[in-house]
PDB file of N, CA and C in Angstrom:
ATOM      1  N   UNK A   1     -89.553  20.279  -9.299  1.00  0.00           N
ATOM      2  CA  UNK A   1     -90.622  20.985  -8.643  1.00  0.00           C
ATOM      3  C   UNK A   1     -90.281  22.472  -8.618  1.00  0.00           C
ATOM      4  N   UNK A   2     -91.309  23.154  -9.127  1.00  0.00           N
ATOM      5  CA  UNK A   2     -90.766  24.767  -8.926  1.00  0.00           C
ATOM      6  C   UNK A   2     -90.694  25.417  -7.604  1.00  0.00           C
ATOM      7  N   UNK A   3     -90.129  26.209  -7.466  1.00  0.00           N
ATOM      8  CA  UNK A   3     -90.243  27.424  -6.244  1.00  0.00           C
ATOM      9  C   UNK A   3     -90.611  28.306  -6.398  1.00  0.00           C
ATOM     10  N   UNK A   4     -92.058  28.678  -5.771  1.00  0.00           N
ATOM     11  CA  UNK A   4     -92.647  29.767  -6.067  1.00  0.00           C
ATOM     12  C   UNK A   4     -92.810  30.944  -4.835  1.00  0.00           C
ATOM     13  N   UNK A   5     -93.056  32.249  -5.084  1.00  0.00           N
ATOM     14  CA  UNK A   5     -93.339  33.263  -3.718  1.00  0.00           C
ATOM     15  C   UNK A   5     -94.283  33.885  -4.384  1.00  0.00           C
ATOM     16  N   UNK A   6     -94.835  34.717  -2.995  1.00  0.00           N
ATOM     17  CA  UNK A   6     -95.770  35.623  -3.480  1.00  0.00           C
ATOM     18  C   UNK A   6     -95.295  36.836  -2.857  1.00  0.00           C
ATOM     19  N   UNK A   7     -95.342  38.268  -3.542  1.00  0.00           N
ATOM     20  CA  UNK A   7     -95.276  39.199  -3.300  1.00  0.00           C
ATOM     21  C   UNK A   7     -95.841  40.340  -3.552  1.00  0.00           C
ATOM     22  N   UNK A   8     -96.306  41.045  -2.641  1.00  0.00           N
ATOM     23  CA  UNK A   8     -97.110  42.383  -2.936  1.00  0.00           C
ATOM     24  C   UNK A   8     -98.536  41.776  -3.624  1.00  0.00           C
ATOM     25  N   UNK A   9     -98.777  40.308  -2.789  1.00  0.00           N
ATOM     26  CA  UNK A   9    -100.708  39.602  -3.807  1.00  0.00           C
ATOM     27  C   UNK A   9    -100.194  38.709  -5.026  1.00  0.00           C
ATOM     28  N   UNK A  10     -98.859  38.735  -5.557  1.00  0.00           N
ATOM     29  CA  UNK A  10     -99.020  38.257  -7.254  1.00  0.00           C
ATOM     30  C   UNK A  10     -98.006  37.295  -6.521  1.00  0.00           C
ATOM     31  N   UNK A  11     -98.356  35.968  -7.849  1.00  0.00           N
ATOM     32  CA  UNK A  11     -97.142  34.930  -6.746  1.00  0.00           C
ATOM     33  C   UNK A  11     -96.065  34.565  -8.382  1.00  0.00           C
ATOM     34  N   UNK A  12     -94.974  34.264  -7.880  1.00  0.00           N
ATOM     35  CA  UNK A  12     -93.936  33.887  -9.156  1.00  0.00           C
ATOM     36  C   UNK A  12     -93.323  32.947  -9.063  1.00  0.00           C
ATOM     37  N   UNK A  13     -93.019  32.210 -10.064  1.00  0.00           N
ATOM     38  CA  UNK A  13     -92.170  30.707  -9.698  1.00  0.00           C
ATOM     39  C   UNK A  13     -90.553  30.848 -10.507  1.00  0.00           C
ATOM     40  N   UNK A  14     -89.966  29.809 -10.123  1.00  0.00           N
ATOM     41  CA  UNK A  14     -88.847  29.566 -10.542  1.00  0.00           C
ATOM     42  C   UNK A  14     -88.492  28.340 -10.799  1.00  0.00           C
ATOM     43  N   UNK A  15     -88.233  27.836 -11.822  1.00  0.00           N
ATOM     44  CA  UNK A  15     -88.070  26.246 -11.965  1.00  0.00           C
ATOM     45  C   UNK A  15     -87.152  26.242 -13.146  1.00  0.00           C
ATOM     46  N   UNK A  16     -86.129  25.188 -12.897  1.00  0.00           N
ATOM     47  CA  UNK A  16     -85.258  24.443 -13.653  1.00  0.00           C
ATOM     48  C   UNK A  16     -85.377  23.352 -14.582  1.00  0.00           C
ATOM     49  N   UNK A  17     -84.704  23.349 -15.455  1.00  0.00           N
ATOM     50  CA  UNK A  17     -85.175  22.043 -16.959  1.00  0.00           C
ATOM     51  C   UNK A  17     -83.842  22.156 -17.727  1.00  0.00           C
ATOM     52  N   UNK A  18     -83.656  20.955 -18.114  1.00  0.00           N
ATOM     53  CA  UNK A  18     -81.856  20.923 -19.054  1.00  0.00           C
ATOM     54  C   UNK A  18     -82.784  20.935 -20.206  1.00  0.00           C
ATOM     55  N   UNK A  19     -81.751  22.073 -21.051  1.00  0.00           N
ATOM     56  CA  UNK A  19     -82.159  21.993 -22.655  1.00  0.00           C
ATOM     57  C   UNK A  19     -81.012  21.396 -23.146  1.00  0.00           C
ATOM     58  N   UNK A  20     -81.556  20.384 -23.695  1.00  0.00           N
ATOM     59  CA  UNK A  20     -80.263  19.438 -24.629  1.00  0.00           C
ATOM     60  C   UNK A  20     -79.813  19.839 -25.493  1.00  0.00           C
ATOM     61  N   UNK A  21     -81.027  20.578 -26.763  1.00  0.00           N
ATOM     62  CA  UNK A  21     -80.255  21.366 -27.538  1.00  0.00           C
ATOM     63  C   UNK A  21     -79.198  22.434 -27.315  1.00  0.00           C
ATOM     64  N   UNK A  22     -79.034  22.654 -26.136  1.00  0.00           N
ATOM     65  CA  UNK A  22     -78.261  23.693 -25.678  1.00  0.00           C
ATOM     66  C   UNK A  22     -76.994  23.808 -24.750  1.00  0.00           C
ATOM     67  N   UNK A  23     -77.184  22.094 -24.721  1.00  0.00           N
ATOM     68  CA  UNK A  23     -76.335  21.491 -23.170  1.00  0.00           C
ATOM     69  C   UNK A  23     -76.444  22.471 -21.911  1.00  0.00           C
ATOM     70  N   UNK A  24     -77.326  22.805 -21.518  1.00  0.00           N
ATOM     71  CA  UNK A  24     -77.393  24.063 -20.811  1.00  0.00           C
ATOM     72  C   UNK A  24     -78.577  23.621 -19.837  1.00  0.00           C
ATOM     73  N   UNK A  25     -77.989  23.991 -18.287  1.00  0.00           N
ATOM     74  CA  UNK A  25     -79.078  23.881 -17.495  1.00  0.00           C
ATOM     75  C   UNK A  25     -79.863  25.534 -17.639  1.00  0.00           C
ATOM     76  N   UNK A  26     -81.653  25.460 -17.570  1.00  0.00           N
ATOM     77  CA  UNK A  26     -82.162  27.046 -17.352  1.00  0.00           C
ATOM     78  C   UNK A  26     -82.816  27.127 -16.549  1.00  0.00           C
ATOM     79  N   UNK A  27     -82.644  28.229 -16.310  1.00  0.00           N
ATOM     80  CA  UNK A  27     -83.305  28.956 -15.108  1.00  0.00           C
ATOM     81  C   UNK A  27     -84.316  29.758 -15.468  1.00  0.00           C
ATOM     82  N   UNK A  28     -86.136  29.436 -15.343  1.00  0.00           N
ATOM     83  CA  UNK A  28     -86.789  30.032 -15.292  1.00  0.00           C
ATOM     84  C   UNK A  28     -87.789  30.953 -14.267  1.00  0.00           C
ATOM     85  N   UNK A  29     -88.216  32.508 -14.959  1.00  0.00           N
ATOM     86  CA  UNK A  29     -88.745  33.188 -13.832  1.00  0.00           C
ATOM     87  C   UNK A  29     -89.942  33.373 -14.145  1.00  0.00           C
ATOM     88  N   UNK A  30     -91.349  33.254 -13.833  1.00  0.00           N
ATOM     89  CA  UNK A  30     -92.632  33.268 -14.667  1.00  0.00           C
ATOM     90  C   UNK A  30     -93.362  34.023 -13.375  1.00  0.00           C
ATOM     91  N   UNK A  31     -94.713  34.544 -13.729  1.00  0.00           N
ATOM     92  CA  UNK A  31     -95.697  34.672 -13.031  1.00  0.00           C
ATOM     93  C   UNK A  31     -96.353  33.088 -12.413  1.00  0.00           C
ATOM     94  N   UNK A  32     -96.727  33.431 -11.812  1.00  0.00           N
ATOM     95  CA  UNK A  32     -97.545  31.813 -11.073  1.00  0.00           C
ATOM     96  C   UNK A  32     -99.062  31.870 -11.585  1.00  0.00           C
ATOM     97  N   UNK A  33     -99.723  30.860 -11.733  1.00  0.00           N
ATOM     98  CA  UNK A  33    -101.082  30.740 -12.610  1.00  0.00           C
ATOM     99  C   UNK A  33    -101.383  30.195 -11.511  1.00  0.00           C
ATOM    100  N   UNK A  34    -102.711  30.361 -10.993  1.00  0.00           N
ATOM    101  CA  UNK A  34    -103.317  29.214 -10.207  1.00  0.00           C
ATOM    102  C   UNK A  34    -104.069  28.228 -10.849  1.00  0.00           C
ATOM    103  N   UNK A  35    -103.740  26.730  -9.723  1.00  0.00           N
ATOM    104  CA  UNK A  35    -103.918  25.513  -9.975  1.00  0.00           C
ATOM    105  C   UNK A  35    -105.166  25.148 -10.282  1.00  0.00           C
ATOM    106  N   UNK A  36    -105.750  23.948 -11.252  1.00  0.00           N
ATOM    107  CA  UNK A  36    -106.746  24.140 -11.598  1.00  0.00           C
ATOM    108  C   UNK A  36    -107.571  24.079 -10.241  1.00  0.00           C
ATOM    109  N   UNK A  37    -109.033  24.198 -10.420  1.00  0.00           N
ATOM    110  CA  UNK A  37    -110.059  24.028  -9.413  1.00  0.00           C
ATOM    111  C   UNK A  37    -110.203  22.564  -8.621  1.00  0.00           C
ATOM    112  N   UNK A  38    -109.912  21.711  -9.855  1.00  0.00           N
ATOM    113  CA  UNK A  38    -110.228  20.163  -9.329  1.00  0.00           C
ATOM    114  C   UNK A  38    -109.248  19.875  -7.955  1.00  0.00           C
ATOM    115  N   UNK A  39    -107.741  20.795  -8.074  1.00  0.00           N
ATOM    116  CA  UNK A  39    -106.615  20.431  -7.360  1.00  0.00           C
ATOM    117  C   UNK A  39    -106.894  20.459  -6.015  1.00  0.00           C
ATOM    118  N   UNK A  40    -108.012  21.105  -5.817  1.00  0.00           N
ATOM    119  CA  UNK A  40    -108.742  21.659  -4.309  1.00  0.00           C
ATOM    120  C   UNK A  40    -108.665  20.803  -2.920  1.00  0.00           C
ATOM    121  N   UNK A  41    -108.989  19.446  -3.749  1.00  0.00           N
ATOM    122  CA  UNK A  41    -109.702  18.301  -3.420  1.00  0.00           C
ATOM    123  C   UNK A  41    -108.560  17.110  -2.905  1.00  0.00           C
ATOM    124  N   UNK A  42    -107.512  17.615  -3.851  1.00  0.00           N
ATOM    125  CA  UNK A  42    -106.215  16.463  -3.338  1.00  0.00           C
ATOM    126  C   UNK A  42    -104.882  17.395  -1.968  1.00  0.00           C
ATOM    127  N   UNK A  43    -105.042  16.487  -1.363  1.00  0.00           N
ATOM    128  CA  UNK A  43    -104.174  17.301  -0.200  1.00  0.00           C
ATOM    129  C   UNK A  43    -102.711  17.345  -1.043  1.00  0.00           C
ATOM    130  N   UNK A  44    -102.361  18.005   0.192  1.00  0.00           N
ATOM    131  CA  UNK A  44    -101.203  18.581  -0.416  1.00  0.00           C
ATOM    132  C   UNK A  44    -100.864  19.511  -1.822  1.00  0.00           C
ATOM    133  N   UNK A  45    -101.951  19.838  -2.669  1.00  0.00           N
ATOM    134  CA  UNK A  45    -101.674  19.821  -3.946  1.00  0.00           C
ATOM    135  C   UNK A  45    -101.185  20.781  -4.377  1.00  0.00           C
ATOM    136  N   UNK A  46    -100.337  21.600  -5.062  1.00  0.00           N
ATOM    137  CA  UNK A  46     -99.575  22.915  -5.310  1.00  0.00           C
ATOM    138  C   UNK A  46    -101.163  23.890  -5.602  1.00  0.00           C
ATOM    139  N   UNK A  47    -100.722  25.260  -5.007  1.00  0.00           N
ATOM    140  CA  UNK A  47    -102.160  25.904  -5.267  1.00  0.00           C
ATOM    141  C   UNK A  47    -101.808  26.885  -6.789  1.00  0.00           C
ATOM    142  N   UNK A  48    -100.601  26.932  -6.715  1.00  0.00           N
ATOM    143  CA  UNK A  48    -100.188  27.940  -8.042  1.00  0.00           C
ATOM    144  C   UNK A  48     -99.123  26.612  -8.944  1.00  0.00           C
ATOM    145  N   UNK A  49     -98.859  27.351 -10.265  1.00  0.00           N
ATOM    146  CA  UNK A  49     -98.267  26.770 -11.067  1.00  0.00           C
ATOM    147  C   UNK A  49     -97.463  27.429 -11.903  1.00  0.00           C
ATOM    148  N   UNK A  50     -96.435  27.293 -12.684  1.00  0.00           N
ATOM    149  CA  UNK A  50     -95.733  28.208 -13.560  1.00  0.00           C
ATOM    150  C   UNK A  50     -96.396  28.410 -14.678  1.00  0.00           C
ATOM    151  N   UNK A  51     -95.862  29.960 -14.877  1.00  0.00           N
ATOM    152  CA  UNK A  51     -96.630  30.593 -16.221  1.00  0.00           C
ATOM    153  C   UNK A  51     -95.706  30.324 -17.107  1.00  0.00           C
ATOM    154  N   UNK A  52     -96.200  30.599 -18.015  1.00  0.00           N
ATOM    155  CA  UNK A  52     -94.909  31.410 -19.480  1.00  0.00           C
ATOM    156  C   UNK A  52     -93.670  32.201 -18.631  1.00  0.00           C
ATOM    157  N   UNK A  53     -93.168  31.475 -18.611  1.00  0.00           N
ATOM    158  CA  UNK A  53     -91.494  32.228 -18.655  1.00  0.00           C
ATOM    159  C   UNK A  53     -91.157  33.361 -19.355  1.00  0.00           C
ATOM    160  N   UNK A  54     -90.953  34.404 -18.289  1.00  0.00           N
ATOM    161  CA  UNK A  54     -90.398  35.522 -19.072  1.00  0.00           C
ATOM    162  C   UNK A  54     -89.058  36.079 -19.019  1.00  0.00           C
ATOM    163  N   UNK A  55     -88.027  35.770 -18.301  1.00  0.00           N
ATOM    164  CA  UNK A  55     -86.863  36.013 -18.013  1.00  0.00           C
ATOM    165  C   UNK A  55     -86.190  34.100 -17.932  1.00  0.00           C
ATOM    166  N   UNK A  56     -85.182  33.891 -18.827  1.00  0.00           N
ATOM    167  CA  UNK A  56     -84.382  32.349 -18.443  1.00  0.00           C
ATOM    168  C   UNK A  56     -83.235  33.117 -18.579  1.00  0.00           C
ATOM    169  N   UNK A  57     -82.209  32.474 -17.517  1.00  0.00           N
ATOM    170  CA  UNK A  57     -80.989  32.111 -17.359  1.00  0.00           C
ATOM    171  C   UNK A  57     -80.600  30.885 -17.875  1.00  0.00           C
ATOM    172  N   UNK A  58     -79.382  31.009 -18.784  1.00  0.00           N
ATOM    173  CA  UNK A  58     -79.051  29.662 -19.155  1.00  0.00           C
ATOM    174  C   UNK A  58     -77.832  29.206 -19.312  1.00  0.00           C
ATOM    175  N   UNK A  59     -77.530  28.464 -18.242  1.00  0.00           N
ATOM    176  CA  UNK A  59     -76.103  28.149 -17.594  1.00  0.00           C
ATOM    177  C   UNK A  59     -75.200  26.822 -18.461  1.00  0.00           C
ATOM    178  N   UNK A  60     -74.707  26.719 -19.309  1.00  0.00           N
ATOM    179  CA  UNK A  60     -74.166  25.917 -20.360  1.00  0.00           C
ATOM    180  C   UNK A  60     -73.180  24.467 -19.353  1.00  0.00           C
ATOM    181  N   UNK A  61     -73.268  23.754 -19.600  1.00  0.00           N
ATOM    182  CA  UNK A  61     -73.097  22.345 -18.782  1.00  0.00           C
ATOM    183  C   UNK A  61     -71.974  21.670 -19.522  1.00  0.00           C
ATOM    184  N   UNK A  62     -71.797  21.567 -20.384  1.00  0.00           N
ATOM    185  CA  UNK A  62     -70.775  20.364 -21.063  1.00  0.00           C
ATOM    186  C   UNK A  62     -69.649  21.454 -21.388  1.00  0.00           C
ATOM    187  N   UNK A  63     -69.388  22.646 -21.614  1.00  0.00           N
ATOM    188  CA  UNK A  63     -68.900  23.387 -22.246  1.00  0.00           C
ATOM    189  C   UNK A  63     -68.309  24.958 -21.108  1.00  0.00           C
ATOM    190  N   UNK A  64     -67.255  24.882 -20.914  1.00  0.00           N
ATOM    191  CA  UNK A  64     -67.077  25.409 -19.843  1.00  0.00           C
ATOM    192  C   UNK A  64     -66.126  27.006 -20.322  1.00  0.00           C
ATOM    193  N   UNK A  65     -66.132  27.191 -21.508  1.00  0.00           N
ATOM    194  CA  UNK A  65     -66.035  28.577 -22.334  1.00  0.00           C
ATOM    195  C   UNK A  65     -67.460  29.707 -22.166  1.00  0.00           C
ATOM    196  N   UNK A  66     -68.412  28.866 -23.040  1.00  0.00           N
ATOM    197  CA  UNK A  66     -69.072  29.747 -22.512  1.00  0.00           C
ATOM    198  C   UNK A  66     -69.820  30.434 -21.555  1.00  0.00           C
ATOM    199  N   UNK A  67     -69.964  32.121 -20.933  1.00  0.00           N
ATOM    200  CA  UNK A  67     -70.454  32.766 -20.389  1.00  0.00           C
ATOM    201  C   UNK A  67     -72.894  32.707 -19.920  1.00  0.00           C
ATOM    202  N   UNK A  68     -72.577  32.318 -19.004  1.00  0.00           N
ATOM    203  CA  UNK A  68     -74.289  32.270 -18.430  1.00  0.00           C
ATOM    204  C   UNK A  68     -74.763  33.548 -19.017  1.00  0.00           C
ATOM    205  N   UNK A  69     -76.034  33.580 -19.486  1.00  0.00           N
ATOM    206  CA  UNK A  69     -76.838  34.420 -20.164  1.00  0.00           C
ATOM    207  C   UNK A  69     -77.894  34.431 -19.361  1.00  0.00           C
ATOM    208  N   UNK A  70     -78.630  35.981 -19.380  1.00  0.00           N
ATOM    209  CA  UNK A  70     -79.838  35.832 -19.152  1.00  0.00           C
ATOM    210  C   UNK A  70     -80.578  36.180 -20.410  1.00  0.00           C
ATOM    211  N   UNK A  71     -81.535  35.573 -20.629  1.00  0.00           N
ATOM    212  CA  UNK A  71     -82.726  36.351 -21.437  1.00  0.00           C
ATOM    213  C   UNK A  71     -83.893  36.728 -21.565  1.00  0.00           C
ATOM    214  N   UNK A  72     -85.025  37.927 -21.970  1.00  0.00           N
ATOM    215  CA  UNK A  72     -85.644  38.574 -21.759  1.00  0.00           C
ATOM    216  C   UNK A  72     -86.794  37.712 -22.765  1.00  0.00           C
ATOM    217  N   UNK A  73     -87.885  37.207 -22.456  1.00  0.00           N
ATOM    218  CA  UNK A  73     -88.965  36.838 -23.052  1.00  0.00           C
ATOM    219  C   UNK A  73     -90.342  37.503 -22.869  1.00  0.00           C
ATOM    220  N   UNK A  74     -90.708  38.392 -23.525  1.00  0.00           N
ATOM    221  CA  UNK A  74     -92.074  39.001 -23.475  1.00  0.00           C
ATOM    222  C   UNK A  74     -92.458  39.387 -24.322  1.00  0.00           C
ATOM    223  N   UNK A  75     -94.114  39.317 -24.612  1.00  0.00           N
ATOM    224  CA  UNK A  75     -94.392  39.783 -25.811  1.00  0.00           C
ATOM    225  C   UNK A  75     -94.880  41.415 -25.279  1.00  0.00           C
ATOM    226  N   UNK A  76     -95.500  41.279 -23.742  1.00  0.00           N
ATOM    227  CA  UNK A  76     -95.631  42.363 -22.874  1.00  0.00           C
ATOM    228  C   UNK A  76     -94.881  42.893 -21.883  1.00  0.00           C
ATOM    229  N   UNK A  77     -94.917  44.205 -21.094  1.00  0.00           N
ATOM    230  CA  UNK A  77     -94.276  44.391 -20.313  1.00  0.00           C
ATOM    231  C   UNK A  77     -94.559  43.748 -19.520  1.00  0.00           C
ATOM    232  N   UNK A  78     -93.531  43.715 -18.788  1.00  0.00           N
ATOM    233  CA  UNK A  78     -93.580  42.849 -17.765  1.00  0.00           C
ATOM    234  C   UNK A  78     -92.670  43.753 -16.468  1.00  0.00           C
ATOM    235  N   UNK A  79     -93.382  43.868 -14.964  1.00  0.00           N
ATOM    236  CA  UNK A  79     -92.670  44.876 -14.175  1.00  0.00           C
ATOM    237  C   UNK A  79     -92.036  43.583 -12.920  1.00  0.00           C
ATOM    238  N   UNK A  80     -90.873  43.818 -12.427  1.00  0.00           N
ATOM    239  CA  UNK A  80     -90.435  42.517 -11.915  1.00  0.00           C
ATOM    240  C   UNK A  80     -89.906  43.121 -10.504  1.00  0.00           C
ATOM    241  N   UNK A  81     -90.289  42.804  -9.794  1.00  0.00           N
ATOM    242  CA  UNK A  81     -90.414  43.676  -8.460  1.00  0.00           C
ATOM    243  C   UNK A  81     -88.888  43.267  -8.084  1.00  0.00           C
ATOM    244  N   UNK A  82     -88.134  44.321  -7.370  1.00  0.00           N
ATOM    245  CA  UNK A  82     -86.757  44.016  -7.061  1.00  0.00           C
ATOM    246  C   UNK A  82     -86.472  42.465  -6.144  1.00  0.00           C
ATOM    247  N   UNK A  83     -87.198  42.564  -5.066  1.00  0.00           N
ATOM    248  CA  UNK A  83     -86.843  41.396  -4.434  1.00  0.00           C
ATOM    249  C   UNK A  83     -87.519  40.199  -5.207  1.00  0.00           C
ATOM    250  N   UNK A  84     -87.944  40.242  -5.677  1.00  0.00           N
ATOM    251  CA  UNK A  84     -88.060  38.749  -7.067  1.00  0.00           C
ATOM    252  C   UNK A  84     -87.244  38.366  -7.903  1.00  0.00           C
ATOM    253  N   UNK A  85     -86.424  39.703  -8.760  1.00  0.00           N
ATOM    254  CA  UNK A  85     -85.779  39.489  -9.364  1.00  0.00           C
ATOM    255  C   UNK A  85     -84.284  39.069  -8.199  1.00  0.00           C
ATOM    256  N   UNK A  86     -84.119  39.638  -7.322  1.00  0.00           N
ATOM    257  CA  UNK A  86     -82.761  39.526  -6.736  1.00  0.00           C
ATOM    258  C   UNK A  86     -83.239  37.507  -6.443  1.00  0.00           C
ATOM    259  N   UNK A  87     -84.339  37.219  -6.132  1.00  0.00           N
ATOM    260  CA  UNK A  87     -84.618  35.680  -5.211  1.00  0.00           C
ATOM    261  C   UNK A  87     -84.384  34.850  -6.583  1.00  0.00           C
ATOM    262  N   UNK A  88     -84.637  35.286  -8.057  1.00  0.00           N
ATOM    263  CA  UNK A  88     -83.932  35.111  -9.078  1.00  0.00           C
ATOM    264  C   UNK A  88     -82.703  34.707  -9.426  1.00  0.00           C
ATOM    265  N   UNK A  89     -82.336  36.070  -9.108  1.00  0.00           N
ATOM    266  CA  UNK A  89     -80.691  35.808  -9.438  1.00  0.00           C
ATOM    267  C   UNK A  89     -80.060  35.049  -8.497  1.00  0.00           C
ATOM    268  N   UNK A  90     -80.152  34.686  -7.241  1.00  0.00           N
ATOM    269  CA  UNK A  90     -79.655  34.164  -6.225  1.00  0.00           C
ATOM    270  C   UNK A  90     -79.944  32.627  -6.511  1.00  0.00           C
ATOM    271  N   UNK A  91     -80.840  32.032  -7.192  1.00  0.00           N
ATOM    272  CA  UNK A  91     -81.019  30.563  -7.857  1.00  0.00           C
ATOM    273  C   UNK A  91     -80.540  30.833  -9.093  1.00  0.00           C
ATOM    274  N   UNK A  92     -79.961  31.632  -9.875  1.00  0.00           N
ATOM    275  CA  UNK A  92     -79.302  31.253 -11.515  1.00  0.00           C
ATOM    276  C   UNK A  92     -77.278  31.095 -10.647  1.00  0.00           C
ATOM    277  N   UNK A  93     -77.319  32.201  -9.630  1.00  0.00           N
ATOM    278  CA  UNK A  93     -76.289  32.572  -9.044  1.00  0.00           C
ATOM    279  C   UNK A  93     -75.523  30.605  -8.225  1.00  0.00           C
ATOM    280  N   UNK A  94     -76.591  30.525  -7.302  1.00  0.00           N
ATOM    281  CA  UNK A  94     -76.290  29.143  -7.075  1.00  0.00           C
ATOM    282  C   UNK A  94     -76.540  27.734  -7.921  1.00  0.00           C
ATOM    283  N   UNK A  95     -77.089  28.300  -9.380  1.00  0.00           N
ATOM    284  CA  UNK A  95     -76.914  26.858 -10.457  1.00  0.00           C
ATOM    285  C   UNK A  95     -75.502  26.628 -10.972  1.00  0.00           C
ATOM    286  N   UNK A  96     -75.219  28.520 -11.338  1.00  0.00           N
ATOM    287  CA  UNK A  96     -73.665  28.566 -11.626  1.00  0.00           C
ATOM    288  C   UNK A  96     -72.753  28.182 -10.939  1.00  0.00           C
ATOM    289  N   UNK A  97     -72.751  28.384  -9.398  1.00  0.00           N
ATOM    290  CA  UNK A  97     -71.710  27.605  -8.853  1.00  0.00           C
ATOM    291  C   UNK A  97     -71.896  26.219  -8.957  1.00  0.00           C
ATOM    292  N   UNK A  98     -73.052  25.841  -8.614  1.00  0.00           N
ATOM    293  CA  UNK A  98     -73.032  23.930  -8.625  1.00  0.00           C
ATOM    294  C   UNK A  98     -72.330  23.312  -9.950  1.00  0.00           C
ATOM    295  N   UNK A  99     -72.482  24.123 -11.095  1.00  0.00           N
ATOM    296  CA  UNK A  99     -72.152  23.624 -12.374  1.00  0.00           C
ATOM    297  C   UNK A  99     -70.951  23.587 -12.427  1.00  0.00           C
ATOM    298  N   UNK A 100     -70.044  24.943 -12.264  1.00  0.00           N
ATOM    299  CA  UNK A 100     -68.498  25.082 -12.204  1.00  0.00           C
ATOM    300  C   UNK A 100     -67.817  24.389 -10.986  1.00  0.00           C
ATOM    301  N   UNK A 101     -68.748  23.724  -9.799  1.00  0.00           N
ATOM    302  CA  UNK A 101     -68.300  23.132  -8.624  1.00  0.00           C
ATOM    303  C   UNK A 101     -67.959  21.669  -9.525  1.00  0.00           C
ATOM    304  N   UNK A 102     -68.896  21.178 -10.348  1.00  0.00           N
ATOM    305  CA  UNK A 102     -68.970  20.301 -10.740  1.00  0.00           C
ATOM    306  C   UNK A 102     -68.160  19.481 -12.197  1.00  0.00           C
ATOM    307  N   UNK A 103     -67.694  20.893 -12.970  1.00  0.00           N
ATOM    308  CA  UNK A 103     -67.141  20.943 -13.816  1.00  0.00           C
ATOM    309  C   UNK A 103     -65.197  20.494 -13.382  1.00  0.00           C
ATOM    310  N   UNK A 104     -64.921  21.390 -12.440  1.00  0.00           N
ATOM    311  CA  UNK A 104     -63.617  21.274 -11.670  1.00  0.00           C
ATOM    312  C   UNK A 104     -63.331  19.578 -10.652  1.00  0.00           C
ATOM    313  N   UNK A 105     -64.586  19.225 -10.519  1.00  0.00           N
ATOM    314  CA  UNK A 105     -64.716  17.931  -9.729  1.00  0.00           C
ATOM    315  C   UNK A 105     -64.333  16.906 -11.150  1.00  0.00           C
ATOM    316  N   UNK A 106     -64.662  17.264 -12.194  1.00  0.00           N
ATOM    317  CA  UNK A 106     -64.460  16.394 -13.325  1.00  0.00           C
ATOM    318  C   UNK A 106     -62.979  16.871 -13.918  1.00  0.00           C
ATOM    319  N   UNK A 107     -62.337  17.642 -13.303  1.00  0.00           N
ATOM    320  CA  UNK A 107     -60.871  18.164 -14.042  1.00  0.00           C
ATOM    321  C   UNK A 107     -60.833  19.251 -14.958  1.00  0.00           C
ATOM    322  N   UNK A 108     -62.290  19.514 -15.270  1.00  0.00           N
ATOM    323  CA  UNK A 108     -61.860  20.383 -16.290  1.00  0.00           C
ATOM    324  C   UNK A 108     -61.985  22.053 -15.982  1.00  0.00           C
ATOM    325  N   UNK A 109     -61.109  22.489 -16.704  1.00  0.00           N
ATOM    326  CA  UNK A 109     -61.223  24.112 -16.484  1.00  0.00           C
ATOM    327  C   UNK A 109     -62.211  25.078 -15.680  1.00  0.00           C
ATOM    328  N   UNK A 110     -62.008  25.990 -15.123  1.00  0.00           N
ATOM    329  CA  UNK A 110     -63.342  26.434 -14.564  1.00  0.00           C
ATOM    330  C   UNK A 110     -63.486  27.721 -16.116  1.00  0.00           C
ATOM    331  N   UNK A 111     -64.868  27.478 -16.045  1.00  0.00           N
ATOM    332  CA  UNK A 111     -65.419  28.694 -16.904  1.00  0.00           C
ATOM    333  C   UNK A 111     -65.211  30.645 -16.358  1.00  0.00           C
ATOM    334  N   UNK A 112     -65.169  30.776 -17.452  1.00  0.00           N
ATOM    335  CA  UNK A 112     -64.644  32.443 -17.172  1.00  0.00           C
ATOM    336  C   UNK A 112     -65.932  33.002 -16.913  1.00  0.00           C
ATOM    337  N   UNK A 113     -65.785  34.066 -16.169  1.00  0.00           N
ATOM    338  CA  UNK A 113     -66.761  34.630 -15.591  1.00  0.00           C
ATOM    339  C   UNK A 113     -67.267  34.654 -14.416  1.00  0.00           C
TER     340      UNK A 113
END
């Protein structure tokens, strides 16, 4: 389920997905789309949804050499208001520890960085 805020009117999400090709948990940061119209009608129902991802973090899982990346996806600018990006980094910040918490629980090395 994503986590989304709104700030300054515009709302943004953040949601997680393992890429296998990559052994890598990511961390995505998108604009929020709102939910379709029909969603109106069902309680509870999320009112926004994730956009196109424009910033992923991608925290490598099986493999404890390599260094977490972020990367930049846009075909447009994109302006990322400070406290979004920091509520950002503070979920790529706590994937990295869970991963290296988890990596050391299994014996193996902690990753550099």
């Amino acid at each position: 389920m994503p986590e989304l805020r709104e700030h300054a009117g515009r709302h943004y999400a953040v949601q997680f997905h393992y890429a296998l090709p990559d052994d890598a948990w990511c961390v995505e940061l998108s604009e929020a789309v709102p939910a379709p119209a029909a969603w109106t009608e069902i309680p509870d129902a999320a009112t926004h949804l994730p956009g196109a991802a424009f910033v992923v973090a991608v925290i490598p899982d099986e493999d404890p050499d390599p260094e977490p990346t972020v990367h930049i996806h846009s075909h447009d600018e994109h302006v990322i208001p400070y406290e979004i990006m920091r509520w950002f980094m503070e979920q790529v910040a706590e994937q990295v520890e869970r991963r290296r918490a988890a990596l050391a629980q299994e014996g193996r090395p902690e990753a550099v960085g």
